[in-house]
C-alpha atoms as a PDB file:
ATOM      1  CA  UNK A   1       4.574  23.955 -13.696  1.00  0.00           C
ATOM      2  CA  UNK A   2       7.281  24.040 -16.353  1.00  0.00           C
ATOM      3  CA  UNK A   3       9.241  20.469 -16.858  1.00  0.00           C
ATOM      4  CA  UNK A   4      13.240  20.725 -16.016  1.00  0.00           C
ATOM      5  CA  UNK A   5      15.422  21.043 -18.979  1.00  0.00           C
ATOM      6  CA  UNK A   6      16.292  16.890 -19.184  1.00  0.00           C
ATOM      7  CA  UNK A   7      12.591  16.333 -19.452  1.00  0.00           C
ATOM      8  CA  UNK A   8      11.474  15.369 -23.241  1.00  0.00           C
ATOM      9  CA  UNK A   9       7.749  16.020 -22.567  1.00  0.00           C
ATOM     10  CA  UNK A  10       5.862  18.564 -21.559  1.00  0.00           C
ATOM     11  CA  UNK A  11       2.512  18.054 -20.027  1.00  0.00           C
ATOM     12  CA  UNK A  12       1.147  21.848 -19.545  1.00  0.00           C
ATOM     13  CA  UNK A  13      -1.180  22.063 -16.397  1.00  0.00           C
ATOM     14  CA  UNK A  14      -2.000  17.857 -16.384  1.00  0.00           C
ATOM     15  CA  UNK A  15      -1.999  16.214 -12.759  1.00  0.00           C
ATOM     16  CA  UNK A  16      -1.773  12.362 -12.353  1.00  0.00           C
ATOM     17  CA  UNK A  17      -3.853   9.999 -10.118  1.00  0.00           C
ATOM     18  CA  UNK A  18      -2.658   6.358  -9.594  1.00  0.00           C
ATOM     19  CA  UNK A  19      -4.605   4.033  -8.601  1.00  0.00           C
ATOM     20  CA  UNK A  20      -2.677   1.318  -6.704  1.00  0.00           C
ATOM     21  CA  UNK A  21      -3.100  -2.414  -6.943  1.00  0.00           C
ATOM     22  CA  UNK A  22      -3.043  -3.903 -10.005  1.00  0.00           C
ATOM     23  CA  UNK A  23      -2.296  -0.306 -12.148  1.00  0.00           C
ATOM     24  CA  UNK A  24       1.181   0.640  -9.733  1.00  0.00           C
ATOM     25  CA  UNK A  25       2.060  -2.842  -8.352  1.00  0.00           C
ATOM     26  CA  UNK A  26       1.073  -6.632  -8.928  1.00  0.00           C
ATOM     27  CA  UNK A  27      -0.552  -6.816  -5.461  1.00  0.00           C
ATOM     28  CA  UNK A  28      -3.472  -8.678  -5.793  1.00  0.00           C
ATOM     29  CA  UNK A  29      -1.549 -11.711  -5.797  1.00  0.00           C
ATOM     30  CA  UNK A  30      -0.934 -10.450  -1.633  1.00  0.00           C
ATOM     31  CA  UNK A  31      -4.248  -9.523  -1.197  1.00  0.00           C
ATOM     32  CA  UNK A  32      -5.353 -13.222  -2.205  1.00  0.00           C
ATOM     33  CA  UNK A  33      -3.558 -14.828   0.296  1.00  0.00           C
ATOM     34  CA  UNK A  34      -4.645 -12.516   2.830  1.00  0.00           C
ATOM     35  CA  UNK A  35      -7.854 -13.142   1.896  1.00  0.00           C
ATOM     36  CA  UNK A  36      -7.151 -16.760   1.963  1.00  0.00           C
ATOM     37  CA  UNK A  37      -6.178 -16.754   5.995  1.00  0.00           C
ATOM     38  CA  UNK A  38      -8.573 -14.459   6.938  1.00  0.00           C
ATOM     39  CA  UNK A  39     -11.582 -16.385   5.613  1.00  0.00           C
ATOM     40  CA  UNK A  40     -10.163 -19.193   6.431  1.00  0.00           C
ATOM     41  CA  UNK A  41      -9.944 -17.752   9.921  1.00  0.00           C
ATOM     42  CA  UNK A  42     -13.751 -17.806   9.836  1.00  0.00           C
ATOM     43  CA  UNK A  43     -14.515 -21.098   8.554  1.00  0.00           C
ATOM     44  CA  UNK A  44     -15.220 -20.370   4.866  1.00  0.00           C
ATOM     45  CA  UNK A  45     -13.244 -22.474   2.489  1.00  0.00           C
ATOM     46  CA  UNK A  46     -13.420 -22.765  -1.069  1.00  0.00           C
ATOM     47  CA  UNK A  47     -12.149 -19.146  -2.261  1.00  0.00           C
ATOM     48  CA  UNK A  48     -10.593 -19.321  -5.657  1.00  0.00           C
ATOM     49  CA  UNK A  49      -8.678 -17.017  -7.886  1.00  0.00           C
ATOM     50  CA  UNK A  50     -11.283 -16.597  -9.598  1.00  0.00           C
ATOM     51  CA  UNK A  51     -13.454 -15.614  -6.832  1.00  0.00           C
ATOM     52  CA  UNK A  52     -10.844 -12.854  -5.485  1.00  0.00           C
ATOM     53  CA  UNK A  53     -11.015 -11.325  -9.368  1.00  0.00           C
ATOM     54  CA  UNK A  54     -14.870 -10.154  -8.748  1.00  0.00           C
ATOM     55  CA  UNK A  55     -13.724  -7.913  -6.188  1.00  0.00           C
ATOM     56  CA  UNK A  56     -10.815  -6.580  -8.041  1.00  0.00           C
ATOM     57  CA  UNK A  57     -11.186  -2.254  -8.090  1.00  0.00           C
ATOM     58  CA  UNK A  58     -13.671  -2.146  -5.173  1.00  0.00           C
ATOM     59  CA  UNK A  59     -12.496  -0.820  -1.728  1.00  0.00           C
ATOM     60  CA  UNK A  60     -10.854  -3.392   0.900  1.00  0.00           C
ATOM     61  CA  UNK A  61     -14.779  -2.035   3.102  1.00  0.00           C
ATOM     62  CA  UNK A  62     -16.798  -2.946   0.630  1.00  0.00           C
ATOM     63  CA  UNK A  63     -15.140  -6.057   0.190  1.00  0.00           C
ATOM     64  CA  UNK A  64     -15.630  -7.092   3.746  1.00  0.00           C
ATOM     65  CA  UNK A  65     -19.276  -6.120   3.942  1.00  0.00           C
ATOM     66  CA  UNK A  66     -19.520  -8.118   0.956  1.00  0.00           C
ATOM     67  CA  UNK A  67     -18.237 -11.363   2.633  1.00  0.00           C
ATOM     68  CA  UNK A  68     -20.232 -10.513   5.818  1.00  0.00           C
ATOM     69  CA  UNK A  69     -23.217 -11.130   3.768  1.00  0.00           C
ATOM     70  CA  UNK A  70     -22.273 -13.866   1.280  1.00  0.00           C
ATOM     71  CA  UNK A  71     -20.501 -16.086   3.957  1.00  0.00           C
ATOM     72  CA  UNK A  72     -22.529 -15.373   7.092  1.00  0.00           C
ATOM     73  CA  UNK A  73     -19.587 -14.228   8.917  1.00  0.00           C
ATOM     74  CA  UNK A  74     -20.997 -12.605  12.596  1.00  0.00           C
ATOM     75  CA  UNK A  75     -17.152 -10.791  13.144  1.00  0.00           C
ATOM     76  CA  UNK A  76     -17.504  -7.132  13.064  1.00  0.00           C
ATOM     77  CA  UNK A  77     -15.952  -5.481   9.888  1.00  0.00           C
ATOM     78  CA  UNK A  78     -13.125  -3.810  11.885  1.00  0.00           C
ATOM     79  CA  UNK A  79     -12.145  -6.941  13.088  1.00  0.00           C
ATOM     80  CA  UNK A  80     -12.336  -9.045   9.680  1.00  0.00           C
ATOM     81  CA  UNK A  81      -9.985  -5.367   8.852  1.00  0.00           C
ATOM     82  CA  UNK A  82      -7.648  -5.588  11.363  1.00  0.00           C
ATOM     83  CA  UNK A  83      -6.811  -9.191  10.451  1.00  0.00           C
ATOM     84  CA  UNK A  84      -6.893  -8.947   6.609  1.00  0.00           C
ATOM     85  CA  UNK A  85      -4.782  -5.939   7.153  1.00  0.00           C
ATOM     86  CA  UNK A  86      -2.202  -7.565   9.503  1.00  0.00           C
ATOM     87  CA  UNK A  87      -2.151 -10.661   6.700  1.00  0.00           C
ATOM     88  CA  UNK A  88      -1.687  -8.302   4.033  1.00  0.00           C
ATOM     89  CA  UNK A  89       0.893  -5.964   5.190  1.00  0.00           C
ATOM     90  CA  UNK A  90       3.133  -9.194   6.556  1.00  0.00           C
ATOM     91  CA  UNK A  91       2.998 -10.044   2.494  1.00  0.00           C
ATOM     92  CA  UNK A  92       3.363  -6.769   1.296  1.00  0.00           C
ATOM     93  CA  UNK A  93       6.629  -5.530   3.354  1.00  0.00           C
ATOM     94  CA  UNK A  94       7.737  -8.749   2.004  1.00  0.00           C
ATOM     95  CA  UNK A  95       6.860  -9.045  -1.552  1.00  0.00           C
ATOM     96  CA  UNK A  96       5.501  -6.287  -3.810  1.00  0.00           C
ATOM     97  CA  UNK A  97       6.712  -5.346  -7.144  1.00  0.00           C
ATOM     98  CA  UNK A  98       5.927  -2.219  -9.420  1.00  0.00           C
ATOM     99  CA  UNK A  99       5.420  -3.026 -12.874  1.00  0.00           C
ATOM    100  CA  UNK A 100       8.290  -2.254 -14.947  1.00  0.00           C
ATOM    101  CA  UNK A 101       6.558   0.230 -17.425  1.00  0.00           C
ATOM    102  CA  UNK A 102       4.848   1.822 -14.898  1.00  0.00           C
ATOM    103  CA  UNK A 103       7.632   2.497 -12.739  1.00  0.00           C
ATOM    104  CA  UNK A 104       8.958   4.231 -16.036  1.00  0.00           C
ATOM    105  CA  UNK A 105       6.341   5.867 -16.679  1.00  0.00           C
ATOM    106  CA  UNK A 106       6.046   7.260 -13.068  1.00  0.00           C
ATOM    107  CA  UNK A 107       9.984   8.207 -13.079  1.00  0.00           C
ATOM    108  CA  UNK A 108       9.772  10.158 -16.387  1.00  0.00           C
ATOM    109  CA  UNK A 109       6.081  12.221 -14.812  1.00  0.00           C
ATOM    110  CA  UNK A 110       8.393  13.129 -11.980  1.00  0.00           C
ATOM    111  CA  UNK A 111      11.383  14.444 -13.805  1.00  0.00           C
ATOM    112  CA  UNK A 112       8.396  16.435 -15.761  1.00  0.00           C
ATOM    113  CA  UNK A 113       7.011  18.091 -12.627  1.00  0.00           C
ATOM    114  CA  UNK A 114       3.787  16.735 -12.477  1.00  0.00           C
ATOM    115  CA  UNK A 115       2.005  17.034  -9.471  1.00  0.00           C
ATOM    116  CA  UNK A 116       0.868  12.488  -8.810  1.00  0.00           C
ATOM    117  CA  UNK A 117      -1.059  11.274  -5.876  1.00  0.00           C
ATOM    118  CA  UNK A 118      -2.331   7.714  -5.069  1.00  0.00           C
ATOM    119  CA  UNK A 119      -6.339   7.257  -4.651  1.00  0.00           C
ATOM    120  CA  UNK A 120      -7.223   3.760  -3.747  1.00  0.00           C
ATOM    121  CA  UNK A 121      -9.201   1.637  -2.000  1.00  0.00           C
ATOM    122  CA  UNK A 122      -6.773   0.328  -0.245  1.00  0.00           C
ATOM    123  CA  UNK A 123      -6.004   1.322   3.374  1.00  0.00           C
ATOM    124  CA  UNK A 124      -4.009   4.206   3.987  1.00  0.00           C
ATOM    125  CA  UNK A 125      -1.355   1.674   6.072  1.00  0.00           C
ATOM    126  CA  UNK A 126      -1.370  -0.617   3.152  1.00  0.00           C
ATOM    127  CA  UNK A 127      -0.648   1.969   0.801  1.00  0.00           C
ATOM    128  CA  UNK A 128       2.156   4.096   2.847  1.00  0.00           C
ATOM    129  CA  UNK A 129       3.638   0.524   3.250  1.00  0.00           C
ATOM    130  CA  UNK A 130       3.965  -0.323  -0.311  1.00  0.00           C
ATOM    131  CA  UNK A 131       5.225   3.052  -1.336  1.00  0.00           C
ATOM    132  CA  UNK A 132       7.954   3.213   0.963  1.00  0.00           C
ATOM    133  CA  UNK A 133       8.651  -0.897   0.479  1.00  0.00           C
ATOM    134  CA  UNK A 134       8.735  -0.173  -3.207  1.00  0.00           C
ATOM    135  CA  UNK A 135      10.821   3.137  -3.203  1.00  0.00           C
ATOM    136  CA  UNK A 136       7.615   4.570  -5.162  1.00  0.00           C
ATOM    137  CA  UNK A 137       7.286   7.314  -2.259  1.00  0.00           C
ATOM    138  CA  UNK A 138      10.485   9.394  -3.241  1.00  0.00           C
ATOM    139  CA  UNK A 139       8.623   9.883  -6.442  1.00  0.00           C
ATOM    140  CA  UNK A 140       4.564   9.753  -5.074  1.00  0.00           C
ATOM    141  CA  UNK A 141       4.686  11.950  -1.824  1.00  0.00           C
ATOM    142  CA  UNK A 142       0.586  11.739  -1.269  1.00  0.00           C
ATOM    143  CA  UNK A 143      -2.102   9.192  -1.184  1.00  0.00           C
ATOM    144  CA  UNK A 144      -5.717   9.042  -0.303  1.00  0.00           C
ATOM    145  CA  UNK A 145      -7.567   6.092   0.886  1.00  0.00           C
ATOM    146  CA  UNK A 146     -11.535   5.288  -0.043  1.00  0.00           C
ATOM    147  CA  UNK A 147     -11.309   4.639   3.486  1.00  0.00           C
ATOM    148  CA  UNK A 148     -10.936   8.553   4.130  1.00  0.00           C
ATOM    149  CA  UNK A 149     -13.833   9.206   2.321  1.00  0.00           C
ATOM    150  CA  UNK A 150     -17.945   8.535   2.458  1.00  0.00           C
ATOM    151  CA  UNK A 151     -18.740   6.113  -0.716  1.00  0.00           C
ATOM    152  CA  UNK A 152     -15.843   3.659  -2.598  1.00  0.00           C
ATOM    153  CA  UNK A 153     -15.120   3.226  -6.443  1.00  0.00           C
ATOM    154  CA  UNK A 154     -17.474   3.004  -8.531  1.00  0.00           C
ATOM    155  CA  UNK A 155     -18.763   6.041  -6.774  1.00  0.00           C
ATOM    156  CA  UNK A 156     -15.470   9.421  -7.935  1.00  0.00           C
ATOM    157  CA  UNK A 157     -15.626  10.619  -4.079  1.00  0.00           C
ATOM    158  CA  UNK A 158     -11.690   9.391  -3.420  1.00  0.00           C
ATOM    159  CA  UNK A 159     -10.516  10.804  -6.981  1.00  0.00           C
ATOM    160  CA  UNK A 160     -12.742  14.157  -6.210  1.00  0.00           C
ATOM    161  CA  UNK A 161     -10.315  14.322  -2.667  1.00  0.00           C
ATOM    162  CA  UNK A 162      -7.502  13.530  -4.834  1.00  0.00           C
ATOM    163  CA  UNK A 163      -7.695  16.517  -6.705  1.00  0.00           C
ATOM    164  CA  UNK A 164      -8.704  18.374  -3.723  1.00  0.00           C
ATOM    165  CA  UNK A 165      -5.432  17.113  -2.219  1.00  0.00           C
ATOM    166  CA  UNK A 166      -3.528  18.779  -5.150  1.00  0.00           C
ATOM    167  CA  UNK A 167      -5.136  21.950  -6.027  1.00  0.00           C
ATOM    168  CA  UNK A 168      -5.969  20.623  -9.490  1.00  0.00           C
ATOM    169  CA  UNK A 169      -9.434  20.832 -11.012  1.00  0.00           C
ATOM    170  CA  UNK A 170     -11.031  17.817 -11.578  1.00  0.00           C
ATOM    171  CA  UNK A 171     -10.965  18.523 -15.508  1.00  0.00           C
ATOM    172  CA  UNK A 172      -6.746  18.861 -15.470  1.00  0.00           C
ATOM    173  CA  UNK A 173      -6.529  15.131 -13.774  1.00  0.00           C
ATOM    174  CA  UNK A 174      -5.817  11.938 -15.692  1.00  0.00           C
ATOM    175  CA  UNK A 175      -6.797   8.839 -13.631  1.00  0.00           C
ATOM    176  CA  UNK A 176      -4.532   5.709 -14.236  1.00  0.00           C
ATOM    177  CA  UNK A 177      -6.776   1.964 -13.135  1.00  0.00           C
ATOM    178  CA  UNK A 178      -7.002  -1.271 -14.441  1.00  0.00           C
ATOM    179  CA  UNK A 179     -10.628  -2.070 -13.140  1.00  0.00           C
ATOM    180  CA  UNK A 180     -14.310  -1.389 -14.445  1.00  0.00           C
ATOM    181  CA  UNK A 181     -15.257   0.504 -10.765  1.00  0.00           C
ATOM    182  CA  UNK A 182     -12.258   2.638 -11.550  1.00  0.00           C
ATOM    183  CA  UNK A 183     -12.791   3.488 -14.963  1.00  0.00           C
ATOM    184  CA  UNK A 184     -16.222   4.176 -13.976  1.00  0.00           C
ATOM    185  CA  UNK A 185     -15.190   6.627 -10.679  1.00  0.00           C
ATOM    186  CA  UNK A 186     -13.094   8.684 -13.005  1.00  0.00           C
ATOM    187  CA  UNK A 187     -15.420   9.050 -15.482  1.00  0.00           C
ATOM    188  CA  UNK A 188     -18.053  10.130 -12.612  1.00  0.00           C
ATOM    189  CA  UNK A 189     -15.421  12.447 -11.526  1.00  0.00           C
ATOM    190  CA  UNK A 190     -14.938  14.234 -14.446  1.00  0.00           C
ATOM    191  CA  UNK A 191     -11.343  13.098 -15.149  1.00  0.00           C
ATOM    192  CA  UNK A 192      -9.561  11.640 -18.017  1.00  0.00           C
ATOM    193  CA  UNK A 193      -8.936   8.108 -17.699  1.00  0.00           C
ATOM    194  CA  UNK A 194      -6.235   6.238 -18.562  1.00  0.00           C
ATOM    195  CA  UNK A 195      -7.127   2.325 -18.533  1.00  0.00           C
ATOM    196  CA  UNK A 196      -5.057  -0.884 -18.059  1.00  0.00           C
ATOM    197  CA  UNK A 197      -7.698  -3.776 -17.370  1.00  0.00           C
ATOM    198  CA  UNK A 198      -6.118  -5.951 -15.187  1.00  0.00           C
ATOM    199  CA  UNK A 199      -8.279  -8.745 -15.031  1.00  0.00           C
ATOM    200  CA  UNK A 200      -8.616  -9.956 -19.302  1.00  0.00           C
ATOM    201  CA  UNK A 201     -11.573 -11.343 -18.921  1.00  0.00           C
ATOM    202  CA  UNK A 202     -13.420  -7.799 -17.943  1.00  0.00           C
ATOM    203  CA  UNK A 203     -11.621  -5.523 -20.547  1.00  0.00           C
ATOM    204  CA  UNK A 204     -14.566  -5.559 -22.666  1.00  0.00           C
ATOM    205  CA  UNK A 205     -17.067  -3.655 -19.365  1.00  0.00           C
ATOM    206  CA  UNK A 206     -18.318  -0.866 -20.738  1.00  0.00           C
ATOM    207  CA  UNK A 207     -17.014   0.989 -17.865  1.00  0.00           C
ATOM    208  CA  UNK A 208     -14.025   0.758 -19.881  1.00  0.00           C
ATOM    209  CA  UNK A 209     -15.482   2.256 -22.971  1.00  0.00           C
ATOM    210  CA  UNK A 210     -15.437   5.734 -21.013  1.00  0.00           C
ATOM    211  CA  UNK A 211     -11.640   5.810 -20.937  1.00  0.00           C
ATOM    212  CA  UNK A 212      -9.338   7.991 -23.207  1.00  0.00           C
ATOM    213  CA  UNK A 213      -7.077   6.008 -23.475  1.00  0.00           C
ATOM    214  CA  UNK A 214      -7.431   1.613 -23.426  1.00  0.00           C
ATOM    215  CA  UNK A 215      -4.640  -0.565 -22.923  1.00  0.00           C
ATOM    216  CA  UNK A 216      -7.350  -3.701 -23.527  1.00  0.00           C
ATOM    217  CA  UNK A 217      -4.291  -6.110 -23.198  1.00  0.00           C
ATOM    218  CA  UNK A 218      -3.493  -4.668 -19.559  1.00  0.00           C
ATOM    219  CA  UNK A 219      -0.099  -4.578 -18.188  1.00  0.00           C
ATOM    220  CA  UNK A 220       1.249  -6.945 -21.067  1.00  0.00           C
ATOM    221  CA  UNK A 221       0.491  -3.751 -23.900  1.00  0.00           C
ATOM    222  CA  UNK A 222       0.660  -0.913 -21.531  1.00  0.00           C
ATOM    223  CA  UNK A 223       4.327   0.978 -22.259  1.00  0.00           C
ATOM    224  CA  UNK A 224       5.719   4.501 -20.596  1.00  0.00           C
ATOM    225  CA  UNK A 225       5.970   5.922 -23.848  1.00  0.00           C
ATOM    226  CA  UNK A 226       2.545   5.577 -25.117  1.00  0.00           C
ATOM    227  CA  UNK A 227       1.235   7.082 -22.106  1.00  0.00           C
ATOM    228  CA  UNK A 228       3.442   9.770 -22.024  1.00  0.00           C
ATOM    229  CA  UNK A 229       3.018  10.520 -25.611  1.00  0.00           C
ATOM    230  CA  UNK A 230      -0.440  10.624 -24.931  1.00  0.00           C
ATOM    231  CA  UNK A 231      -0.233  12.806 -22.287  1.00  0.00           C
ATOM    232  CA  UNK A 232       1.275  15.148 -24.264  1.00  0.00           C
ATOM    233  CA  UNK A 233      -0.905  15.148 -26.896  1.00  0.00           C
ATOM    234  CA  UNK A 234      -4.136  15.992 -24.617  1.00  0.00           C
ATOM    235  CA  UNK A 235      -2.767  17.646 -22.000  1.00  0.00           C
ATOM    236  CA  UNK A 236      -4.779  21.073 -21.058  1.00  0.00           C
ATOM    237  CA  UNK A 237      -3.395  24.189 -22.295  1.00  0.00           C
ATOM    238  CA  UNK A 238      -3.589  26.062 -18.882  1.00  0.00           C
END
């Protein structure tokens, strides 16, 4: 796809996949105090910051199956879903914000003609919702939830549908996450990676050592530019 005449970079026959919290918008902050009233819901107490950052990059599923376990909760998952969903959403119609750079850095991909999709492991409610809350979906028209598909980051089955989605092979698609299960699914997948750890304390995973390109200081370093320049540097010639 050739770039319009106002675009400065060219990108040859590159497609982009987002991941969404914590690499498009600063949503884990939402997702925390979702968590918060839906365990609390259920009698557990005690769930820190800290706590919330473990799950960070692994499917909103997974998650629950995870506290079905580890807090003896007897709820069904779809329940424990339906209420961290209806928690979450309240917050994130409210209150979500893109990061600045990436925002940029999505704005100047568009005006480039690169095909973008979302792949996360969000729901595919939570993620329409943000898009349209955060004016992201004039620029991102398609998404894919791990929801929609058999196994969750680590594992590259919702960046493999991704590409599907698009018409791109796996080989042309650069994969933008801040998390180690991320980093890892990419890599699995057989896509350049692009990583922005979002939690400092993990940057040094060697999940992240498979990226192409690290941003070890996250959001803080991360800049439109350098990605784009990037881009253009290893972008596939056809």
């Amino acid at each position: 796809m050739n770039a319009p005449i106002d675009s400065p970079y060219h990108f040859g026959g590159t497609a982009v996949v987002f991941d969404l919290d914590g690499t498009l918008v600063d949503s884990e902050p939402n997702y925390f105090r979702a968590s918060l009233g839906t365990l609390g819901r259920y009698g557990v107490t005690g769930f820190t910051w800290a706590d919330h950052e473990t799950y960070v990059g692994i499917s909103t599923l997974e998650t629950l199956g995870i506290w079905k376990g580890r807090y003896g909760i007897d709820a069904p998952v779809t329940e424990l879903l339906d209420d961290l969903n209806t928690r979450y959403l309240e917050l994130a119609r409210a209150d979500t914000h893109v990061f600045p750079q990436m925002r940029l850095f999505v704005e100047r991909l568009h005006a480039a003609g690169l095909p973008m999709i979302v792949a996360s492991g969000s729901s595919a409610d939570a993620i329409e919702a943000i898009l349209a809350g955060t004016g992201l979906d004039s620029l991102i028209t398609r998404y894919v939830s791990a929801d929609e598909v058999e196994h969750g980051k680590p594992a590259p089955d919702v960046f493999l549908e991704a590409a599907r989605r698009l018409g791109v092979a796996p080989a042309h698609c650069v994969v933008l996450e801040d998390a180690a299960p991320g980093a890892a699914a990419a890599h699995a997948a057989g896509m350049r990676c692009i990583a922005l750890p979002y939690v400092a304390a993990q940057a040094d995973d060697p999940a992240f050592t498979t990226a192409d390109l690290l941003f070890k200081g996250g959001q803080e370093e991360f800049t439109a530019r350098a990605a784009c320049d990037w881009l253009e540097r290893s972008a596939p010639s056809s």
